[in-house]
Protein backbone atom coordinates (compact mmCIF):
# COMPACT_ATOMS: atom_id res chain seq x y z
CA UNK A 1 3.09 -1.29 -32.52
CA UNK A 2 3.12 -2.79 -36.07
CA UNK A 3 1.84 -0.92 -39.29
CA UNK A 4 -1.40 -1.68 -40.02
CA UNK A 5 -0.14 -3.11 -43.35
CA UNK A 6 0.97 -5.94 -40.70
CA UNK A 7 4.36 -6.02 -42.18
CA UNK A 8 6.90 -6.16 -39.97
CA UNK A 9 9.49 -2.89 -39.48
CA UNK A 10 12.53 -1.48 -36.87
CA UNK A 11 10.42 -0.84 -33.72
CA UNK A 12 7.88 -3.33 -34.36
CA UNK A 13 7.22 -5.54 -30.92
CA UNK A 14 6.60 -9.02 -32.18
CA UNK A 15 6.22 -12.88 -30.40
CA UNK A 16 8.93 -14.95 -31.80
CA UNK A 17 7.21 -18.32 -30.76
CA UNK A 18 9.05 -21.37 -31.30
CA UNK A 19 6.71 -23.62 -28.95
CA UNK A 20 4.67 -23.68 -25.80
CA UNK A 21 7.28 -23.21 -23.51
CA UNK A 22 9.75 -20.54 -25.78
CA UNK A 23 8.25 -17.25 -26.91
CA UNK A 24 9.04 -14.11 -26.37
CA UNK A 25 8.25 -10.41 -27.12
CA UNK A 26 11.07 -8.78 -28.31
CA UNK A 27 11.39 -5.28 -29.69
CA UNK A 28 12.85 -5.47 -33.32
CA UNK A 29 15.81 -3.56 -33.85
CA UNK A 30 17.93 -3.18 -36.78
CA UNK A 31 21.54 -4.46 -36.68
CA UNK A 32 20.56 -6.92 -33.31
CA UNK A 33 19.95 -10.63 -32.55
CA UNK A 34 17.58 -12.17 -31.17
CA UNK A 35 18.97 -15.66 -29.36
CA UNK A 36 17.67 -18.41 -27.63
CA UNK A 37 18.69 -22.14 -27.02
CA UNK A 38 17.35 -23.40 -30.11
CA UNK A 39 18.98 -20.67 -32.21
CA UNK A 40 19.30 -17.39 -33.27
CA UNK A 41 17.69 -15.05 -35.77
CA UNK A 42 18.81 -11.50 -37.08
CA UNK A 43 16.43 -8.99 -36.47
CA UNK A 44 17.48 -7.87 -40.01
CA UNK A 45 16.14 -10.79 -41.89
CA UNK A 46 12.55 -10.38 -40.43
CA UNK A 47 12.70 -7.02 -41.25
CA UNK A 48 9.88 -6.37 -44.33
CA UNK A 49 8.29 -9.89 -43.59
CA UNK A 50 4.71 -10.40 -43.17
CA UNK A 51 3.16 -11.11 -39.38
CA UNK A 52 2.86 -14.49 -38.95
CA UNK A 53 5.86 -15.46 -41.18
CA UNK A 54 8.12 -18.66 -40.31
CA UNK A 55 11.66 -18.22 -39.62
CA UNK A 56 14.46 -20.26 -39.40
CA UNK A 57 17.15 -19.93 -36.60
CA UNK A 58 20.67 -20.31 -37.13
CA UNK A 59 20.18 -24.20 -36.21
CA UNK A 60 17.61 -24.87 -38.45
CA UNK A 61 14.58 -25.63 -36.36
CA UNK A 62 11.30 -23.11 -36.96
CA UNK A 63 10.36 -19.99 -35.47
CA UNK A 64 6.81 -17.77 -36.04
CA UNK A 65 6.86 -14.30 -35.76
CA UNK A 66 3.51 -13.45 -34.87
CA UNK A 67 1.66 -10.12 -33.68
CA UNK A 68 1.51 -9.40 -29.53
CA UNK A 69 -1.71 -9.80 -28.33
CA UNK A 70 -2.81 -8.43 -25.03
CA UNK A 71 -2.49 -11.73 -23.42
CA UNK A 72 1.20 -12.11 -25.00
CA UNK A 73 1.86 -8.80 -23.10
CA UNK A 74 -0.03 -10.33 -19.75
CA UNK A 75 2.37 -13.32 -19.68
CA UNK A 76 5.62 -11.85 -21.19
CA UNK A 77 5.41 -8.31 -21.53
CA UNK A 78 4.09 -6.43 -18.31
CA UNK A 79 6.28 -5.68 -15.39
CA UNK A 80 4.60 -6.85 -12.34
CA UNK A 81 5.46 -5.63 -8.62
CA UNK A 82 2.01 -7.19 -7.35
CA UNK A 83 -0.13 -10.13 -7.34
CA UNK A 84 -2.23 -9.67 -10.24
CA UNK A 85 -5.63 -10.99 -11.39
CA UNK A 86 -5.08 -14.41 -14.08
CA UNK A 87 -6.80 -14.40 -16.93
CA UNK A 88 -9.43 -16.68 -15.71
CA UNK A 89 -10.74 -14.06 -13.13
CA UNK A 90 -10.69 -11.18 -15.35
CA UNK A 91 -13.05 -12.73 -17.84
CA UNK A 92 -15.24 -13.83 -15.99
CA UNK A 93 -15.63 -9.74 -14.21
CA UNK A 94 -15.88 -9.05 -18.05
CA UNK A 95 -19.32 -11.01 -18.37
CA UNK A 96 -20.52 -10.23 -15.18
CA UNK A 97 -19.75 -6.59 -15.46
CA UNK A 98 -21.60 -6.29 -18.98
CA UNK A 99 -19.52 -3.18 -19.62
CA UNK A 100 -18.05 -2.17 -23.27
CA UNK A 101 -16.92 0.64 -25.28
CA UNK A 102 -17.98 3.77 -24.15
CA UNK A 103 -18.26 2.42 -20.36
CA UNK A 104 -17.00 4.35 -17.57
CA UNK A 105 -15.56 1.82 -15.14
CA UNK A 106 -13.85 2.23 -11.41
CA UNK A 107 -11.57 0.68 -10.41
CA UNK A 108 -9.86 0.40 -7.13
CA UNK A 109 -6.60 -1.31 -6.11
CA UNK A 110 -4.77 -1.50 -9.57
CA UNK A 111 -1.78 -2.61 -8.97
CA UNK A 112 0.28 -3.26 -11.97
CA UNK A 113 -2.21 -2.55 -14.12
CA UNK A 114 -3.42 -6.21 -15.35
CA UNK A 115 -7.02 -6.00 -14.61
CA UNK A 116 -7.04 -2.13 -16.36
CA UNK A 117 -5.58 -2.91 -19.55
CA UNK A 118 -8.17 -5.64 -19.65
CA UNK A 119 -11.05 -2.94 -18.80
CA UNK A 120 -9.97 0.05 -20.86
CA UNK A 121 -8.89 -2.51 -24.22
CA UNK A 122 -12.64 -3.10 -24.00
CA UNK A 123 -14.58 0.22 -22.95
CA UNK A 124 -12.36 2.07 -26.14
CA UNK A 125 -12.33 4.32 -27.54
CA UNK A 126 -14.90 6.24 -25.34
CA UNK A 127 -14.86 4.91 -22.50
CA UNK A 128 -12.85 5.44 -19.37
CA UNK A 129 -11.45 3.76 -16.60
CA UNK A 130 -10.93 5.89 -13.36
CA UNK A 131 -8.45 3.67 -11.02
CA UNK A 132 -7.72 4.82 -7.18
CA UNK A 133 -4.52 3.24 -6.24
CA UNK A 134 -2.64 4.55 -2.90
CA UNK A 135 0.63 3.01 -3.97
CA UNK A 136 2.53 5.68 -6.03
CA UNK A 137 4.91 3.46 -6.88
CA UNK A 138 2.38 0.27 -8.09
CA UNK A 139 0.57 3.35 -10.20
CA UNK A 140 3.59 4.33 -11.75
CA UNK A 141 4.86 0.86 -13.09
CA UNK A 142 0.50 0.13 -14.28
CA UNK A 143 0.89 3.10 -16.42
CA UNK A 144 4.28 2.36 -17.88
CA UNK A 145 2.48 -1.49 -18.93
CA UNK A 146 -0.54 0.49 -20.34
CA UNK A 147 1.65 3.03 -22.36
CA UNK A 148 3.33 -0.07 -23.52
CA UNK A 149 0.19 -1.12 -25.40
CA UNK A 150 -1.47 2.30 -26.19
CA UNK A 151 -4.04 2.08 -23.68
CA UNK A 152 -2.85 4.67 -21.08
CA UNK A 153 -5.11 7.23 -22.83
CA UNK A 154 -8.18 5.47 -21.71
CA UNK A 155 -7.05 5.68 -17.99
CA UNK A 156 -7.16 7.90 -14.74
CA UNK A 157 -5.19 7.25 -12.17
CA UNK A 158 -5.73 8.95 -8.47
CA UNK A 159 -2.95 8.40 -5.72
CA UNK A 160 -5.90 7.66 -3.02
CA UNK A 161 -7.91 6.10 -0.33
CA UNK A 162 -10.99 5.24 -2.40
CA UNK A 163 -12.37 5.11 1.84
CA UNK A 164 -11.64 9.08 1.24
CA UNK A 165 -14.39 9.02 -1.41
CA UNK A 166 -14.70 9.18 -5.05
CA UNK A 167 -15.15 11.74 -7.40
CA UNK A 168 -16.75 10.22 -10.23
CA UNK A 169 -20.47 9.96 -10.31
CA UNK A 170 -22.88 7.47 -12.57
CA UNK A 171 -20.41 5.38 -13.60
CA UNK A 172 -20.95 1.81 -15.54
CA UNK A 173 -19.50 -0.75 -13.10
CA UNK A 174 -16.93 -0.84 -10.49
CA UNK A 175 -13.84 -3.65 -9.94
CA UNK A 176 -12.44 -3.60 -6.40
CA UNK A 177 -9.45 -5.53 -5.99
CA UNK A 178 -8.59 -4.69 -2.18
CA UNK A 179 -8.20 -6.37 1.48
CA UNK A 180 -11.00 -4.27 3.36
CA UNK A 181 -13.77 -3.16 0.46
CA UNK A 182 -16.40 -3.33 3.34
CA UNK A 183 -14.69 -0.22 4.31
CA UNK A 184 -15.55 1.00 1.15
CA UNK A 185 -18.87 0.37 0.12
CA UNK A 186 -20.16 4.24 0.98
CA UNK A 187 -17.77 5.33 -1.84
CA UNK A 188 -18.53 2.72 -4.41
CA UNK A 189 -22.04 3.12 -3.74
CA UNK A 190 -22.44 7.47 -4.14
CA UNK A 191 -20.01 6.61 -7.66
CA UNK A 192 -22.60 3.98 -9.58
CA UNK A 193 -24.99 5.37 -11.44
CA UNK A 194 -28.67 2.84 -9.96
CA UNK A 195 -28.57 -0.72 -11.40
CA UNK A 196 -24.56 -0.54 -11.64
CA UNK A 197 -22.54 -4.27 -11.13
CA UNK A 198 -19.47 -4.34 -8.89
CA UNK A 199 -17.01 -7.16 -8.46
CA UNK A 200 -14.98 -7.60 -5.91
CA UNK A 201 -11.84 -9.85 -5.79
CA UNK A 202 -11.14 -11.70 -2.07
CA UNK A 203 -8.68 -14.12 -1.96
CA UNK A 204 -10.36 -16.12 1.03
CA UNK A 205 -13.22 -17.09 2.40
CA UNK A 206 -13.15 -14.93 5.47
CA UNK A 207 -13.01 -11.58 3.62
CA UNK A 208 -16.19 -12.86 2.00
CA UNK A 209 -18.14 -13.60 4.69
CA UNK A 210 -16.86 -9.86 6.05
CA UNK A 211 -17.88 -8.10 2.94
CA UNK A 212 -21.10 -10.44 2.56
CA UNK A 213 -22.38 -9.04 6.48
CA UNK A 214 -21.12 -5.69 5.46
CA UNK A 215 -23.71 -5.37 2.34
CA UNK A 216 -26.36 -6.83 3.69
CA UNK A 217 -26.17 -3.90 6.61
CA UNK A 218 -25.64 -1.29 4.12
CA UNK A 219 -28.30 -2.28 1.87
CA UNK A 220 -27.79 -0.79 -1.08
CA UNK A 221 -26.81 -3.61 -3.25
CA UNK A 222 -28.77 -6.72 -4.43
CA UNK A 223 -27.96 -9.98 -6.88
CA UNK A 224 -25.11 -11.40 -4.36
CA UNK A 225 -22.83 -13.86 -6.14
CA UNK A 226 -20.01 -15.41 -5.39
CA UNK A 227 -17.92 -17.08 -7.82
CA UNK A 228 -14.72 -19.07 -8.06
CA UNK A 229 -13.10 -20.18 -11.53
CA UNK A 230 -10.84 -23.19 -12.06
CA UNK A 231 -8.78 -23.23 -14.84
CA UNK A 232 -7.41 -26.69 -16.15
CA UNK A 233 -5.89 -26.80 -19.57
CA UNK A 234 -4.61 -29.86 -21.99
CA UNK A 235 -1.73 -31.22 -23.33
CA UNK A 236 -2.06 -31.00 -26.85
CA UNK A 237 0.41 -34.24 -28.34
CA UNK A 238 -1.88 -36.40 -30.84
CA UNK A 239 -2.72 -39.89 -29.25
CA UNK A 240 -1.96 -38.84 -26.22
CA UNK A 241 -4.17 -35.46 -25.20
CA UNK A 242 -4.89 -35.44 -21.43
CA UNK A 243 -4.81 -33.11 -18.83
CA UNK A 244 -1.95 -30.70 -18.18
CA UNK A 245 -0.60 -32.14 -14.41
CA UNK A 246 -0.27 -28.90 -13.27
CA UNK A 247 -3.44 -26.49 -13.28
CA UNK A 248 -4.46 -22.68 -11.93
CA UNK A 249 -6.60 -23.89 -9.11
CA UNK A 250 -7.61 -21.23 -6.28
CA UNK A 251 -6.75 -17.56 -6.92
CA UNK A 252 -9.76 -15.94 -4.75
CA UNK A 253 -13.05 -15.42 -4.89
CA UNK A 254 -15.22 -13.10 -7.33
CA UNK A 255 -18.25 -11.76 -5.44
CA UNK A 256 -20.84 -9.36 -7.47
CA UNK A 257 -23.63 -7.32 -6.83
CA UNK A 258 -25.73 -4.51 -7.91
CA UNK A 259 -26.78 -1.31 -6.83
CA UNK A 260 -29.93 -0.25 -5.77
CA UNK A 261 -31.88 2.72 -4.78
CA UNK A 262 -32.24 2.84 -1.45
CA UNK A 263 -35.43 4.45 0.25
């Protein structure tokens, strides 16, 4: 992490961005290089520069070193053994969620920890996330990304069914990225506290319909939404801004509800 004098030091993890398509977070170590096709810089002559400084590289065109924001560490930075939630998705839960710091938050089915370094950077510094993976492995590699970032501290991770129950009670909200969460709407339910969002995550349309059938028999939850967000960026050249051709289209389906009490 960088001072908070913002200047830059040995063991400071910056973004050297030299355009859209070339930036990097790199660790800054005395004595190394730091090389890419348009160049090279030494890690020594960024050294005791202010964040957000431009650098030159050996061939003259312009580099930015620049501080790593959480999204920088979404793109670039996180190891990533799963399919993980875009950017897109997760802010969208945000709003719909309503949580912030000092929340309490489940969450179910981390897998590399995307979605949780999104939850706990906002429920800091008292609140909590309390994640149920059954992968040992997946958990392993989420906290290793969240240590990376110094948000491991605001996370609990179980190796477990969350179908085996939950321990936490009266929580905030709950984020339930799994295949079968109709299985595990008895859990989610007993660890909301009464008005509590949910969100689930279903890739397709058939899980929806499964999960919609499945709360309407339970009963316990009300507000049903169901959401999908499509993301379409520009290409920024003056004259000539248009669409990107390329855009994140379909990456599932956000469905929400609330919990009520039921008599």
């Amino acid at each position: 992490m960088l001072n908070p004098h913002e200047i830059i030091s040995e063991g400071s993890e910056v973004v050297v961005y030299i355009d859209e398509r070339r930036r990097w977070i790199v660790r800054v170590v005395r004595g190394k290089v730091f090389g890419s096709d348009r160049g090279y810089i030494k890690y020594d002559d960024i050294i005791g520069q202010t964040i957000g400084s431009e650098v030159k590289l050996s061939t003259g065109f312009s580099a930015y070193v620049l501080k790593p924001l959480l999204i920088d560490y979404l793109e670039k930075g996180f190891r990533r053994r799963t399919q993980v939630l875009y950017p897109k998705d997760m802010g969208l839960i945000l709003v719909l969620l309503g949580i912030g710091p000092g929340s309490r938050v489940l969450e179910s089915g981390i897998g590399s920890g995307f979605m949780t370094s999104v939850i706990a950077n906002v429920v800091r510094p008292d609140g909590h996330v309390y994640a149920y993976e059954v992968r040992e492995d997946f958990a392993k590699i989420a906290m290793e990304n969240l240590a990376r970032v110094g948000l491991d501290k605001y996370v609990t991770v179980k190796i477990r069914d969350i179908r085996e129950g939950v321990d936490e009670r009266d929580l905030d909200a709950a984020v339930i990225d799994l295949p079968n969460p109709w299985e595990a709407l008895d859990s989610i339910y007993s660890a909301l506290k009464p008005s509590a969002p949910v969100a689930f995550f279903l890739p397709t349309v058939s899980q929806v319909e499964k999960l919609l059938n499945a709360i309407q028999e339970h009963r316990g939850f009300t507000d049903l939404r169901c959401f999908e967000v499509l993301l379409r960026e520009f290409h920024l050249v003056s004259g000539a801004i248009r669409p990107r051709t390329r855009m994140i289209g379909h990456t599932g389906y956000i469905f929400f509800a609330r919990k009520v009490i039921v008599k």
